[in-house]
C-alpha atoms as a PDB file:
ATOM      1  CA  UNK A   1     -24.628 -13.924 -18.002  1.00  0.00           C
ATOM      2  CA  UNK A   2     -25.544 -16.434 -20.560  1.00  0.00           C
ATOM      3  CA  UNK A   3     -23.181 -19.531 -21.323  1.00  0.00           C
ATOM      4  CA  UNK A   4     -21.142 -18.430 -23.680  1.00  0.00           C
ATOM      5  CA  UNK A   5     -20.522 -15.185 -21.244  1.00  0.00           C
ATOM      6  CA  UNK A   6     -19.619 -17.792 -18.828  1.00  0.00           C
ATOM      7  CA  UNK A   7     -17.494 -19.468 -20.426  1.00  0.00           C
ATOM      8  CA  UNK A   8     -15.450 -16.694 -21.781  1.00  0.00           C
ATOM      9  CA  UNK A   9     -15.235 -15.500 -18.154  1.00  0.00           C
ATOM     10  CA  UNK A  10     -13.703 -18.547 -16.903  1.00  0.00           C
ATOM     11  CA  UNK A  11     -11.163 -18.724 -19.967  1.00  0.00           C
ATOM     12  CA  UNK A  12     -10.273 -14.987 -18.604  1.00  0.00           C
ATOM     13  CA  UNK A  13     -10.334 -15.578 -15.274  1.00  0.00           C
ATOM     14  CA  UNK A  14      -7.973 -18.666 -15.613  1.00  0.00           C
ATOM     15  CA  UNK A  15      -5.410 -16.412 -18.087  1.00  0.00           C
ATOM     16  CA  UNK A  16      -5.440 -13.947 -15.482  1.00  0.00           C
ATOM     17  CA  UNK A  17      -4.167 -16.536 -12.889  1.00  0.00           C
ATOM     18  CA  UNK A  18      -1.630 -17.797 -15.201  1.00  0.00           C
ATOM     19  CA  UNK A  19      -0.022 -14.424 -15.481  1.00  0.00           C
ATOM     20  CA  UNK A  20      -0.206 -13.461 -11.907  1.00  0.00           C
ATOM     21  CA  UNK A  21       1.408 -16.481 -11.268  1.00  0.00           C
ATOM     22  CA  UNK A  22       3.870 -15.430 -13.765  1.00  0.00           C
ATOM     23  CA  UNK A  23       4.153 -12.145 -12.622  1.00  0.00           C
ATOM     24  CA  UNK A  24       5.312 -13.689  -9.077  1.00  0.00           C
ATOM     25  CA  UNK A  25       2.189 -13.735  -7.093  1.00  0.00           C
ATOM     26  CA  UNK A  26      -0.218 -10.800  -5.554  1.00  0.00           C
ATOM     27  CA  UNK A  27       2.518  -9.072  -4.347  1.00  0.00           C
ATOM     28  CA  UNK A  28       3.896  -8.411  -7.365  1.00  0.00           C
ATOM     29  CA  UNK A  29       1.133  -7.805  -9.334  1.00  0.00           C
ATOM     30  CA  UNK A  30      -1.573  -6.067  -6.894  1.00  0.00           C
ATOM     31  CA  UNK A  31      -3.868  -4.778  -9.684  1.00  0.00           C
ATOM     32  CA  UNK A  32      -4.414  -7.748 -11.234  1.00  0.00           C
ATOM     33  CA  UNK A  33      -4.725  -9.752  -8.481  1.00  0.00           C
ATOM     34  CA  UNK A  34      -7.733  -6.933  -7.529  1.00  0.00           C
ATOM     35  CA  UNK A  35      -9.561  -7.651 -10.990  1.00  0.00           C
ATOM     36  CA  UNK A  36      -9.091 -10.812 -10.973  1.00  0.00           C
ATOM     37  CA  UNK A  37     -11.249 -11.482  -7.119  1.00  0.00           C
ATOM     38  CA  UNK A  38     -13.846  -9.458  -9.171  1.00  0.00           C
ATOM     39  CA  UNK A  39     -13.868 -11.776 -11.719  1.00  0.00           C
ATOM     40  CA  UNK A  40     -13.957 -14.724  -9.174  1.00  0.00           C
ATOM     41  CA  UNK A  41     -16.844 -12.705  -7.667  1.00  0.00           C
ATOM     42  CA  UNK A  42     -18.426 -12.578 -10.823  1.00  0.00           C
ATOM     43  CA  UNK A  43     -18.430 -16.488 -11.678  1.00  0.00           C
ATOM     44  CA  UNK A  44     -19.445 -16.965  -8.130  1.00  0.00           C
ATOM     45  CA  UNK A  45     -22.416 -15.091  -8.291  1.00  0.00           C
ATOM     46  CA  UNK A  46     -23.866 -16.189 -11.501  1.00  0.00           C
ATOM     47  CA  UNK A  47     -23.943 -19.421  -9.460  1.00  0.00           C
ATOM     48  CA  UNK A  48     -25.329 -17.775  -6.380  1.00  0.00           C
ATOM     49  CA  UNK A  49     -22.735 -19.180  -4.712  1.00  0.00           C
ATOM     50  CA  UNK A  50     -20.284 -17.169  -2.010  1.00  0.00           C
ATOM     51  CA  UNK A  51     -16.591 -16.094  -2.533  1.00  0.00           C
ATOM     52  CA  UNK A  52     -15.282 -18.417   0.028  1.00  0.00           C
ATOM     53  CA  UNK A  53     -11.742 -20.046   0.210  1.00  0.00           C
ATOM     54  CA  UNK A  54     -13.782 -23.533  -0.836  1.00  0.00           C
ATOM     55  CA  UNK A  55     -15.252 -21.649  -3.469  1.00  0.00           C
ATOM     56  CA  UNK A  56     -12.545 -19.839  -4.791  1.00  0.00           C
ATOM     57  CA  UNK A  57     -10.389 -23.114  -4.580  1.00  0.00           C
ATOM     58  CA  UNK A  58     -12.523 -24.343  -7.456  1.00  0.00           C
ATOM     59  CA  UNK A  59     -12.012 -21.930  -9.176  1.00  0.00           C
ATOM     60  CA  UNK A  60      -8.122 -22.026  -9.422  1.00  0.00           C
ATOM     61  CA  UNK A  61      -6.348 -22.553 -12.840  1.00  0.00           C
ATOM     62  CA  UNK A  62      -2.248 -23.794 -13.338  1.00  0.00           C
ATOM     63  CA  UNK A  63      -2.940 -23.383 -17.130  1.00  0.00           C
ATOM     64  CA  UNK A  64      -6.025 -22.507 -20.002  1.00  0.00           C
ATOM     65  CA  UNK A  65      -8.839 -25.164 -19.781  1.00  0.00           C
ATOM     66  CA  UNK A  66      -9.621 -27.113 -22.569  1.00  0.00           C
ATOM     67  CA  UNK A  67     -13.302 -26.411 -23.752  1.00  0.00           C
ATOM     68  CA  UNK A  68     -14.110 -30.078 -21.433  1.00  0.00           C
ATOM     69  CA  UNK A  69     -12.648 -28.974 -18.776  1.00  0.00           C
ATOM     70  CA  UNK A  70     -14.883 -25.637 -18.552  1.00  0.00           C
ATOM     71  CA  UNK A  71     -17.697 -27.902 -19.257  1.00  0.00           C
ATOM     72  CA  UNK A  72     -16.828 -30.113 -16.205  1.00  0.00           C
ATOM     73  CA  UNK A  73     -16.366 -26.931 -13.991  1.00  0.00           C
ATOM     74  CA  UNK A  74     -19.445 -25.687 -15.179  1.00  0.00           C
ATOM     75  CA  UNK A  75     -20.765 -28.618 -14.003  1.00  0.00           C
ATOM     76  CA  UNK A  76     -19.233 -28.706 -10.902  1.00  0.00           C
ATOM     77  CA  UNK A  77     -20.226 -25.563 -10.007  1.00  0.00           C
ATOM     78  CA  UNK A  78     -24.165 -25.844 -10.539  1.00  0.00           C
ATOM     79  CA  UNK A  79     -23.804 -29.380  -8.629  1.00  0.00           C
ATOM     80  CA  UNK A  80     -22.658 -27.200  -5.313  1.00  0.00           C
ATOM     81  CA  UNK A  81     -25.185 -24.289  -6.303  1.00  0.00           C
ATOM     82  CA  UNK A  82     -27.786 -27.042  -5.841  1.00  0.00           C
ATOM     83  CA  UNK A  83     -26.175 -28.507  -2.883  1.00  0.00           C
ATOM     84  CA  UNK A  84     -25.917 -25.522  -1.164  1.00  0.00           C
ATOM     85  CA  UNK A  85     -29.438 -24.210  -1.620  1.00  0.00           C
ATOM     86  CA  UNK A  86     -30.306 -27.306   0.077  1.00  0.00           C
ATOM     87  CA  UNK A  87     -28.336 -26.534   3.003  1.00  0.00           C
ATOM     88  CA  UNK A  88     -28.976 -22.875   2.647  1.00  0.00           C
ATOM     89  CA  UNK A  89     -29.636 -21.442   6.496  1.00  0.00           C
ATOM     90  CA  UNK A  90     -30.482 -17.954   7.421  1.00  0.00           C
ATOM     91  CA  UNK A  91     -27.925 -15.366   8.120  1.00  0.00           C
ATOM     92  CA  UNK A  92     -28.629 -15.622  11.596  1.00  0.00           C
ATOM     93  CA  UNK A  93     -28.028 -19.219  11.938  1.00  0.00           C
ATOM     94  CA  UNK A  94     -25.148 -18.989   9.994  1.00  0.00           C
ATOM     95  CA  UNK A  95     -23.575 -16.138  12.731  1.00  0.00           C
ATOM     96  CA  UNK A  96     -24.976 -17.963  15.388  1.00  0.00           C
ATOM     97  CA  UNK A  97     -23.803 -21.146  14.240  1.00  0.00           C
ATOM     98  CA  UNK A  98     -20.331 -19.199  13.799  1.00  0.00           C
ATOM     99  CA  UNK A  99     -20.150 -18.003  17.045  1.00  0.00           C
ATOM    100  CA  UNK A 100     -20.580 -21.191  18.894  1.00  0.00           C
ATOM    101  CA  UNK A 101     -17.797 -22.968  17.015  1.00  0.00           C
ATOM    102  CA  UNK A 102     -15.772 -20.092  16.877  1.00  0.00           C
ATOM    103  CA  UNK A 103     -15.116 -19.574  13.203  1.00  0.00           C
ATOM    104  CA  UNK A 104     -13.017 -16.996  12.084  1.00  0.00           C
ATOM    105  CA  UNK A 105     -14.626 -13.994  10.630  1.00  0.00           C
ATOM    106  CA  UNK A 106     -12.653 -13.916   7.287  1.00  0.00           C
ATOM    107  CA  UNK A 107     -14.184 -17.120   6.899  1.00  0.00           C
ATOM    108  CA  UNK A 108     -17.935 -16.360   7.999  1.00  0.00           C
ATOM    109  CA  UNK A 109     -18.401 -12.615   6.443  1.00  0.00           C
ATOM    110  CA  UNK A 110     -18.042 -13.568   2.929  1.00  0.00           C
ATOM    111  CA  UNK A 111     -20.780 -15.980   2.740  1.00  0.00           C
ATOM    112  CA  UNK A 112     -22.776 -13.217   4.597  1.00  0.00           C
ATOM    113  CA  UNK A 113     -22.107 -10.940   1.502  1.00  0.00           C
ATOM    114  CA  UNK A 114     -20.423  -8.551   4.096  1.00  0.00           C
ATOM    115  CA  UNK A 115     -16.865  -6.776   3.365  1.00  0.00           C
ATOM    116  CA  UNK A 116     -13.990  -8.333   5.469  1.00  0.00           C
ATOM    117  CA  UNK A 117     -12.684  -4.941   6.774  1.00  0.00           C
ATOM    118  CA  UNK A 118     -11.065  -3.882   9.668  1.00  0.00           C
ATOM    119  CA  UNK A 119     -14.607  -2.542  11.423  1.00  0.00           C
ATOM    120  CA  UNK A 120     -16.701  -5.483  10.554  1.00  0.00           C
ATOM    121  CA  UNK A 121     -13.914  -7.444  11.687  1.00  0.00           C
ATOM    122  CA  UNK A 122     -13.806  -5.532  15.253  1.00  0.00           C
ATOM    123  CA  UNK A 123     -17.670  -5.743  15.122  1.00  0.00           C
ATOM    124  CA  UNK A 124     -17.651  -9.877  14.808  1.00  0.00           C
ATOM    125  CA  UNK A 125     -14.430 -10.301  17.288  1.00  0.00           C
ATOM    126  CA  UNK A 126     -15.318  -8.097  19.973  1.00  0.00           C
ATOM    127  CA  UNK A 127     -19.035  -7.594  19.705  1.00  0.00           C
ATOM    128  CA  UNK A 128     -20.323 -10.929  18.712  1.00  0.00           C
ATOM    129  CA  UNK A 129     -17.950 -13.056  20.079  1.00  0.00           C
ATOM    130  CA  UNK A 130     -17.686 -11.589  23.171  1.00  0.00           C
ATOM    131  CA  UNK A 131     -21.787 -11.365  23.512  1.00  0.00           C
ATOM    132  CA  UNK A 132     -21.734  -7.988  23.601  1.00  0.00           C
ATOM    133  CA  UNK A 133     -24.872  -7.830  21.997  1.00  0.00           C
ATOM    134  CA  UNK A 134     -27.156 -10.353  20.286  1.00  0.00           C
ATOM    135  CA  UNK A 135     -27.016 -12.084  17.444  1.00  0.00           C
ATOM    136  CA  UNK A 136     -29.759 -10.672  15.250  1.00  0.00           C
ATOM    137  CA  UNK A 137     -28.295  -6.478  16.547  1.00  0.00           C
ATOM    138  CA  UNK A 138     -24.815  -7.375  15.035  1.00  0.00           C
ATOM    139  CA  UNK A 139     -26.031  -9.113  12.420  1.00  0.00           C
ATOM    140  CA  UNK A 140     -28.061  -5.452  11.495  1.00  0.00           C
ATOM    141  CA  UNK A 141     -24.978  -3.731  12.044  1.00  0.00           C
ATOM    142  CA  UNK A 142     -22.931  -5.535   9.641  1.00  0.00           C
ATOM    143  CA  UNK A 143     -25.368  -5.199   7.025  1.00  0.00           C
ATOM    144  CA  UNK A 144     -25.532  -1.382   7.702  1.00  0.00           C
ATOM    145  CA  UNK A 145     -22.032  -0.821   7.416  1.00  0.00           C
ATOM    146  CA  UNK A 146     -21.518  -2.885   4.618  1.00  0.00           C
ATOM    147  CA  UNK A 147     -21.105  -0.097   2.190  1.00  0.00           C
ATOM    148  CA  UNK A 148     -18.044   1.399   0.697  1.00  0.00           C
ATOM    149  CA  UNK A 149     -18.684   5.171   2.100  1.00  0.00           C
ATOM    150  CA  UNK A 150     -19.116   4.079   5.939  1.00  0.00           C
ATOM    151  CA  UNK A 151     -16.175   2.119   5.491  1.00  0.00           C
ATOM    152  CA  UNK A 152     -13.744   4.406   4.137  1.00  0.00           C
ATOM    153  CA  UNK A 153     -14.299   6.551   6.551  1.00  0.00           C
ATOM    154  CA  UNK A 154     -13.666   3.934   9.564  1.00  0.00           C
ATOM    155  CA  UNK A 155     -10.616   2.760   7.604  1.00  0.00           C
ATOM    156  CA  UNK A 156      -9.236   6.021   7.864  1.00  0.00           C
ATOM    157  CA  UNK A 157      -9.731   6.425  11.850  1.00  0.00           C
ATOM    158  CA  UNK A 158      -8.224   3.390  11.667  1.00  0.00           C
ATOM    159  CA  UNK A 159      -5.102   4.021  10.125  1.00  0.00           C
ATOM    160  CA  UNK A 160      -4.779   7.934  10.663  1.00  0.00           C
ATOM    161  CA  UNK A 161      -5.198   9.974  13.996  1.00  0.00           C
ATOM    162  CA  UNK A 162      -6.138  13.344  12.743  1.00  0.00           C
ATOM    163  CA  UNK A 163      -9.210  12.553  13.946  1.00  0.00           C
ATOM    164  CA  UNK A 164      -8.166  12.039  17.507  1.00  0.00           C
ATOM    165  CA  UNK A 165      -7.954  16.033  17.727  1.00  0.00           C
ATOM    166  CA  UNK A 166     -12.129  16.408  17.516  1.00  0.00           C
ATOM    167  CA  UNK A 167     -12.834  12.957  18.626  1.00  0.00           C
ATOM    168  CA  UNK A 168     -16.251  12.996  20.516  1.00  0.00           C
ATOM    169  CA  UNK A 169     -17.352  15.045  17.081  1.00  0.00           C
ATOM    170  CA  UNK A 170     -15.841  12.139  15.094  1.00  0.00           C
ATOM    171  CA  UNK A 171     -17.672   9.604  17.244  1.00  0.00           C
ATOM    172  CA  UNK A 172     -20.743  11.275  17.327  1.00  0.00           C
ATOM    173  CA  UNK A 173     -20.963  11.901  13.507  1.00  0.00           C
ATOM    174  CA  UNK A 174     -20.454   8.439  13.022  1.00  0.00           C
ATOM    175  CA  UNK A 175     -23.114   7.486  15.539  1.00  0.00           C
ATOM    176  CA  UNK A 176     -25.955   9.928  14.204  1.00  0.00           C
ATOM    177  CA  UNK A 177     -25.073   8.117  10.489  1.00  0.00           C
ATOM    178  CA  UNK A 178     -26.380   5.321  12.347  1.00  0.00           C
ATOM    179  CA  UNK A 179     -23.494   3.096  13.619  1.00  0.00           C
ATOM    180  CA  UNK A 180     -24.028   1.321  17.131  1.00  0.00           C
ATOM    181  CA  UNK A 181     -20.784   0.126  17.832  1.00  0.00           C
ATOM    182  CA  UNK A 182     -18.249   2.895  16.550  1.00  0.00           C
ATOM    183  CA  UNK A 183     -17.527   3.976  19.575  1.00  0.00           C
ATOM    184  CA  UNK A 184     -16.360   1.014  21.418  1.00  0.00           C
ATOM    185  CA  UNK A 185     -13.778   0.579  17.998  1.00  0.00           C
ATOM    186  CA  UNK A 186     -13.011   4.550  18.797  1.00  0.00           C
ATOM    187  CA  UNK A 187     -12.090   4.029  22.120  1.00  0.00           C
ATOM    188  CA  UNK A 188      -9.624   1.216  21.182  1.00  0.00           C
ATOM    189  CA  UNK A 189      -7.655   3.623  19.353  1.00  0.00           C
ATOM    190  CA  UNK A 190      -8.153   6.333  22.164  1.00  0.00           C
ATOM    191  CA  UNK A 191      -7.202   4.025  24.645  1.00  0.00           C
ATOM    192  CA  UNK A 192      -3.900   2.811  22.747  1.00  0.00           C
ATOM    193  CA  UNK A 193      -3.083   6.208  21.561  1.00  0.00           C
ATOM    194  CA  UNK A 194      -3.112   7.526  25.499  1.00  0.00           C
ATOM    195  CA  UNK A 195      -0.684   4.664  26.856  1.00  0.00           C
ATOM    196  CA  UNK A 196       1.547   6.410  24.416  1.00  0.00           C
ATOM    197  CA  UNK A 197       1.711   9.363  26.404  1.00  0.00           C
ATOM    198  CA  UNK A 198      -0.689  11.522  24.443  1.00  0.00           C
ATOM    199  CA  UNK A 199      -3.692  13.613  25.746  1.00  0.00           C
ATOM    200  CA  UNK A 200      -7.095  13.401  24.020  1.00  0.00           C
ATOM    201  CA  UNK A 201      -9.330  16.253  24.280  1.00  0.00           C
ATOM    202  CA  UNK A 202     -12.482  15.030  25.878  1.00  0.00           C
ATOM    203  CA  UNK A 203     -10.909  11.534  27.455  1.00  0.00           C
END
């Protein structure tokens, strides 16, 4: 976007904080608190820079900017563009890195450009963190799942259990679409679902 794009965005994206806020907070207002992420998303990547907590923090408005204030954000955020192409590491290091401090993956997958969702979640927690594989094979995963098709689909084993009735079919469609882990995030469910008393055709 050019700069006067910019600059309307942030003027918009600041308004839309100021009514959320307003309207009593995400809770209340779920929509707008949706477009307005995008919008956060948007500014963010104009600067090539990741939608991050620190990130987003500069980006947060209690009231319209005056035109000097834009210009100092604006500022701001090509200083830390700058900085961080420095700094920039590979994705690897960066999960590696992760995984021997133990950062939380909220934190991590968003400067990895990957969705926080309740499979890539699963796949940081239990696969990376717990060594289950290496570094560079979960780092391919996440970046193969990272689309909105693949994920639907895993959100909705994860919060439905018509599936359990053709599992193994489940499982192995899933697998065949190319996903190396599914099945170890099936079998949680499974697992769960038989302490509860109920029979699963196939385990």
């Amino acid at each position: 976007m050019n700069e006067f794009e910019l600059r309307a965005a942030i003027k918009e994206l600041a308004e839309m904080e100021v009514t959320l806020t307003k309207k009593g907070g995400p809770s209340k207002a779920g929509r707008l608190f949706e477009k307005l992420l995008d919008k956060q998303q948007e500014i963010l990547e104009h600067f090539k820079l990741p939608q991050t907590p620190f990130y987003q923090g500069l980006l947060g408005f209690e009231a319209i900017p005056w035109d000097n204030e834009i210009d100092e954000l604006i500022n701001l955020l090509e200083k830390e563009s700058i900085q961080k192409a420095k700094n920039s590491k590979t994705d690897v290091e960066i999960l590696r890195e992760a995984k021997e401090t133990n950062r939380d993956y909220m934190f991590i997958l968003p400067q990895l450009g990957i969705t926080t969702h309740v499979y890539t979640g699963f796949v940081y927690n239990n696969i990376l963190m717990k060594e289950e594989d290496t570094v560079e094979n979960v780092l391919e995963e996440l970046k193969f799942v990272n689309n909105s098709d693949l994920l639907n689909t895993l959100g909705i084993m994860d919060c439905t259990s018509d599936w359990l009735k053709d599992a193994e079919s489940t499982i192995t469609d899933m697998e065949n679409k190319g996903l190396k882990y599914v099945r170890k995030f099936a079998m949680l469910h499974i697992n769960f679902t038989k302490k509860m008393g109920f029979n699963i055709n196939g385990f």
